[in-house]
N, C-alpha and C. Protein backbone atom coordinates (compact mmCIF):
# COMPACT_ATOMS: atom_id res chain seq x y z
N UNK A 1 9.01 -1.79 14.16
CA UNK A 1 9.63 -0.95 13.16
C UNK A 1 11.12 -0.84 13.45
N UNK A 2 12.19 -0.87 12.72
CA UNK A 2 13.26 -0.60 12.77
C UNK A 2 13.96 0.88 12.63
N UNK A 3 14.29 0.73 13.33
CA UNK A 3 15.21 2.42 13.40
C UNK A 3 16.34 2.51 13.90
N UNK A 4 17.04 2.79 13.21
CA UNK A 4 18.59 3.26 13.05
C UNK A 4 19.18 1.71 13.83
N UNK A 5 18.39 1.04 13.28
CA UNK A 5 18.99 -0.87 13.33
C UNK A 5 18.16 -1.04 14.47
N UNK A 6 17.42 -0.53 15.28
CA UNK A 6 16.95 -1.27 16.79
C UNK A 6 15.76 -0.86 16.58
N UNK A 7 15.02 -1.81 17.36
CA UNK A 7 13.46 -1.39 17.65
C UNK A 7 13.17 -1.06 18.35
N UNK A 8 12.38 0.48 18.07
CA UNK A 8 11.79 1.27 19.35
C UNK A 8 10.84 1.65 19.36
N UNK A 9 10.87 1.79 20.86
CA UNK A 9 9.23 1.46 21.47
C UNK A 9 8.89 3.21 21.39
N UNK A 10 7.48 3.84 21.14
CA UNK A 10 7.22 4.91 20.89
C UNK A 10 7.88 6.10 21.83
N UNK A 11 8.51 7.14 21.19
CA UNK A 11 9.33 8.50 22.19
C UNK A 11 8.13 8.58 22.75
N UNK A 12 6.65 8.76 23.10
CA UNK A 12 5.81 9.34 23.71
C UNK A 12 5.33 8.63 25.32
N UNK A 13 4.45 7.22 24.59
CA UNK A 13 4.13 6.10 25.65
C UNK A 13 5.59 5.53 26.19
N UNK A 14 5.97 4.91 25.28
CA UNK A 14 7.21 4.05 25.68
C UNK A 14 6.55 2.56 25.65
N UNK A 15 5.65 2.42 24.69
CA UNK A 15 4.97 1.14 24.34
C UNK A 15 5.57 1.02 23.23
N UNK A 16 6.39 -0.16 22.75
CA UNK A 16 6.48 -0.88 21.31
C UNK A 16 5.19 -1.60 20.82
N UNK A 17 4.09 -0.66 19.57
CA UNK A 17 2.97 -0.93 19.23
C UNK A 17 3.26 -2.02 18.11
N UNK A 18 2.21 -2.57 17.22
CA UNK A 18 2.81 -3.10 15.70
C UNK A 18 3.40 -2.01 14.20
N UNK A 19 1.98 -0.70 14.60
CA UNK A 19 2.38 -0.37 14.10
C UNK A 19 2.89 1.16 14.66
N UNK A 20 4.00 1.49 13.69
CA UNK A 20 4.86 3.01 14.27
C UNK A 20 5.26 3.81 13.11
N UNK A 21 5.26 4.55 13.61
CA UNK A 21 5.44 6.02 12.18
C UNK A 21 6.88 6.70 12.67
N UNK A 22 7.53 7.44 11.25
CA UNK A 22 8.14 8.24 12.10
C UNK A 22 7.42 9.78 11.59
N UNK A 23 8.08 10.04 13.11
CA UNK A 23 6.89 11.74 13.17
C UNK A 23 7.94 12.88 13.04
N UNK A 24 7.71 13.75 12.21
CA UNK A 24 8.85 14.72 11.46
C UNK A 24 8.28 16.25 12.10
N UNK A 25 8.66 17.55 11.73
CA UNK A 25 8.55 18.71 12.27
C UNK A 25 7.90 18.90 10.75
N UNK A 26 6.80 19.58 10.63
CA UNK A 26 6.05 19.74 9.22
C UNK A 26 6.82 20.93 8.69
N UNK A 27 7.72 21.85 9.66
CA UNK A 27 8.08 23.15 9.15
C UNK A 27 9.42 22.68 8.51
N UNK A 28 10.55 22.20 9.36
CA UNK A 28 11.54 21.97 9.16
C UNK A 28 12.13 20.31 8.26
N UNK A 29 10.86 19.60 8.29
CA UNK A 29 11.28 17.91 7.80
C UNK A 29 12.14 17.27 8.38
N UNK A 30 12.68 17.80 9.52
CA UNK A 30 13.66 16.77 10.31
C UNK A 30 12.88 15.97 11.09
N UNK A 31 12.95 14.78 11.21
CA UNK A 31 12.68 13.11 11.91
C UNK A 31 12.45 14.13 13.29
N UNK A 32 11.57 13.66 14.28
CA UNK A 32 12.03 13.64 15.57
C UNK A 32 11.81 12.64 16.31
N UNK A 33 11.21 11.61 15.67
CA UNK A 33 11.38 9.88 16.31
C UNK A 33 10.33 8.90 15.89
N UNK A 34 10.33 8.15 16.69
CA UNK A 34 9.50 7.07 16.23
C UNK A 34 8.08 7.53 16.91
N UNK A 35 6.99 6.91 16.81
CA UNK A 35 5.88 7.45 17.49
C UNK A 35 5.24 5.95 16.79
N UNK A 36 3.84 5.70 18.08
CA UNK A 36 2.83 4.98 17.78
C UNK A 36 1.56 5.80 17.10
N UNK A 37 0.97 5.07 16.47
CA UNK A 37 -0.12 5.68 15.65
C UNK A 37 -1.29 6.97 16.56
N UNK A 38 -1.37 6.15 17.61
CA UNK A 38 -1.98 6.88 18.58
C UNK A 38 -1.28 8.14 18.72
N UNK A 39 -0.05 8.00 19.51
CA UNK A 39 0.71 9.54 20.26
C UNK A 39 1.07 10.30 18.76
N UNK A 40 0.92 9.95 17.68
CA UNK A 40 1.15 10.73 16.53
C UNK A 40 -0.20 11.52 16.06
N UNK A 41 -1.37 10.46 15.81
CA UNK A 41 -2.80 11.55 16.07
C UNK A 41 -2.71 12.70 17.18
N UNK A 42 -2.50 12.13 18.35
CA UNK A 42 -2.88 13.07 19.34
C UNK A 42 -1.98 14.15 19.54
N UNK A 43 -0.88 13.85 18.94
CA UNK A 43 0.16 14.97 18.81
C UNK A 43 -0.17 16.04 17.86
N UNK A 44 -0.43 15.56 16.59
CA UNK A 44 -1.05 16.43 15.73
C UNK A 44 -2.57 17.74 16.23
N UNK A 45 -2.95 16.62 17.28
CA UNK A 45 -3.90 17.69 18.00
C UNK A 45 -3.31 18.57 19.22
N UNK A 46 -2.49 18.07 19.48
CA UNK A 46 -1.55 19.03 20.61
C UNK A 46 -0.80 20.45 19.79
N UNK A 47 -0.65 20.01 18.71
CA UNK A 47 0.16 20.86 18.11
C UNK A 47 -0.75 21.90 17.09
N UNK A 48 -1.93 21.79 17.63
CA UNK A 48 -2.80 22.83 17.45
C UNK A 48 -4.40 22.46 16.66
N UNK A 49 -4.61 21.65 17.03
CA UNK A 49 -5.93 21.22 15.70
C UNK A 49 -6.80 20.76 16.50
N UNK A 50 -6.99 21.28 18.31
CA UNK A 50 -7.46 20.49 18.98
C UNK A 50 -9.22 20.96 18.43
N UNK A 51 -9.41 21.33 17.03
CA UNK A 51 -10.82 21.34 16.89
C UNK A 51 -11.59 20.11 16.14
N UNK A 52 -10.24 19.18 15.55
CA UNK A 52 -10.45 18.39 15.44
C UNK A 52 -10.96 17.02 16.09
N UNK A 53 -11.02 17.06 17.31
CA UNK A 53 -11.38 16.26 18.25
C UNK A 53 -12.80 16.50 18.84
N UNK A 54 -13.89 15.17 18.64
CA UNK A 54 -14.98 15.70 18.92
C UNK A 54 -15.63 15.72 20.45
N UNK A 55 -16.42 15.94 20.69
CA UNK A 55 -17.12 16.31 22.44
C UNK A 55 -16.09 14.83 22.90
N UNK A 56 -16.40 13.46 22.59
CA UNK A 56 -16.85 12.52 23.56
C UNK A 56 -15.02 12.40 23.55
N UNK A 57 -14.41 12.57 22.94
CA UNK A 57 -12.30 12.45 22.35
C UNK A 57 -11.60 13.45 23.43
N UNK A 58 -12.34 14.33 23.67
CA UNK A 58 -11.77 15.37 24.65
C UNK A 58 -11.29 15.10 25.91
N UNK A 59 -12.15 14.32 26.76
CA UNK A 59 -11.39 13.43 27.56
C UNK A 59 -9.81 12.71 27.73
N UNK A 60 -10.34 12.25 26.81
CA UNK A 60 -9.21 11.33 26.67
C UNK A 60 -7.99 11.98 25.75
N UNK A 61 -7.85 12.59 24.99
CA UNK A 61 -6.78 13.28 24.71
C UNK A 61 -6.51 14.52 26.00
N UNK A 62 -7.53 15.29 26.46
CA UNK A 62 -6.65 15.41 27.96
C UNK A 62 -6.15 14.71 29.36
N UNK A 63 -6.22 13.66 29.55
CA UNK A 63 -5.59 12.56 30.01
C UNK A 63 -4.58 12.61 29.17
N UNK A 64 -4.12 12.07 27.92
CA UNK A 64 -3.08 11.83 27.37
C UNK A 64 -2.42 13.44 27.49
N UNK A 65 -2.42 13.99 27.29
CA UNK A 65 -1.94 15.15 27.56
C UNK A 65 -1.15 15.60 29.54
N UNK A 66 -2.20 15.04 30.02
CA UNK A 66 -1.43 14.78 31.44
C UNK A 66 -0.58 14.06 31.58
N UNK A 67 -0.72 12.76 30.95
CA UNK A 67 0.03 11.87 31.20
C UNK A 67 1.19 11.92 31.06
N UNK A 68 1.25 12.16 29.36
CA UNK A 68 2.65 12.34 28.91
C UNK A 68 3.05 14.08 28.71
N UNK A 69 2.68 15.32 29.62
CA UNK A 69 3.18 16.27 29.14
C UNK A 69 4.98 15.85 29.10
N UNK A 70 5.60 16.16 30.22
CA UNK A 70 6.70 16.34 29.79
C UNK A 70 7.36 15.07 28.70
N UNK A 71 7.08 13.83 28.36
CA UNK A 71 7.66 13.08 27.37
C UNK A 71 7.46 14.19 25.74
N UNK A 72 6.39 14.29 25.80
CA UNK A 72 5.63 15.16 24.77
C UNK A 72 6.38 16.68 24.85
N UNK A 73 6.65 17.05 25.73
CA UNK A 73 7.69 18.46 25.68
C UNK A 73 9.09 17.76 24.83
N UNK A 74 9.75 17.01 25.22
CA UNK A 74 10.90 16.25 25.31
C UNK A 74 11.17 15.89 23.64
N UNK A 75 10.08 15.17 23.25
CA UNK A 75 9.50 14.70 21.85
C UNK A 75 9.71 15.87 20.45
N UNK A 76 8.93 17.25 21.09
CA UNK A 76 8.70 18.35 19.86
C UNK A 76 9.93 18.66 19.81
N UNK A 77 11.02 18.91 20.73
CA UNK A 77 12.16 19.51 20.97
C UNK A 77 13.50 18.66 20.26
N UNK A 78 13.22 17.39 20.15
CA UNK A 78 13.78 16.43 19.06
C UNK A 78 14.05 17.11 17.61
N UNK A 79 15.46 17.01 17.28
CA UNK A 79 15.56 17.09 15.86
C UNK A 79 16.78 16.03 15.59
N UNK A 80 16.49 14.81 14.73
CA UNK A 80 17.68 13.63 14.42
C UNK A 80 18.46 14.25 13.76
N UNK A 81 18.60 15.41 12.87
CA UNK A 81 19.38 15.35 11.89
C UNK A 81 19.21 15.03 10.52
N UNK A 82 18.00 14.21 10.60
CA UNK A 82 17.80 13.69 9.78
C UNK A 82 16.44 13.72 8.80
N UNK A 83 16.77 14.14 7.55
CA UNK A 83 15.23 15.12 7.24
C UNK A 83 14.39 13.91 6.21
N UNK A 84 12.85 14.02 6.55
CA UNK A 84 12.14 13.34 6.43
C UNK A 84 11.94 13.12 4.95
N UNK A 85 11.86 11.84 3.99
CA UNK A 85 11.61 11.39 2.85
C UNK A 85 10.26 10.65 3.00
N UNK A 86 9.25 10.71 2.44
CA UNK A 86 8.13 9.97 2.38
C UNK A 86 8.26 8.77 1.96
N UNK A 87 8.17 7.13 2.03
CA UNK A 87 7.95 6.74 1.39
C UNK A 87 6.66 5.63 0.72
N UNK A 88 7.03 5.21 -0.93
CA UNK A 88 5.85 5.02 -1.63
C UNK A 88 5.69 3.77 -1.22
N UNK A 89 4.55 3.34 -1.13
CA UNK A 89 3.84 1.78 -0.85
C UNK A 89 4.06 1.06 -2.97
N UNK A 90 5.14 0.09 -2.58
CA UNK A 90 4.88 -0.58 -4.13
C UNK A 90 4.00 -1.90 -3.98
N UNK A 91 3.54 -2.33 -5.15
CA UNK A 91 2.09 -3.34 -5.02
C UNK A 91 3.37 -4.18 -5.79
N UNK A 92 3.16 -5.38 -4.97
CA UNK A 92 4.19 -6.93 -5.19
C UNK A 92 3.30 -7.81 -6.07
């Protein structure tokens, strides 16, 4: 994915996946970076929905949660400046 001209590898892992999102503040719409599909689910459960995650997921989103606390502190605390536009998928 390209961002702000360079390709970057997810603010969370620090893996360049195929695919990457950018992950915004739902309150405010400002960008706070790039994210892989993964650290963007599991973020969404960090950031409070951990009922969404069933018995056998629990694991492993607390591991990820060890792993990356402080990247993941570092991450929410992000604001680009730059406020989030959705955009539409057009059919070619």
């Amino acid at each position: 994915m390209k961002w702000g001209g360079t390709t970057e590898p997810c603010n969370i892992c620090g893996i360049n996946k195929e695919r990457m999102v950018r992950d915004h503040n739902h309150r405010t719409g400002f960008i706070r970076g790039v994210l892989c599909e993964q650290c963007n689910s599991w973020l969404g459960v960090y950031e409070g929905n951990l009922n969404r995650v069933k018995k056998r997921g629990k694991k492993r989103y607390q591991l990820w949660v060890d792993t990356y606390q402080g990247e993941i502190e570092i991450h929410l605390n992000c604001n680009t400046g730059i406020k989030y536009r959705p955009t539409s998928k057009r059919n070619s």
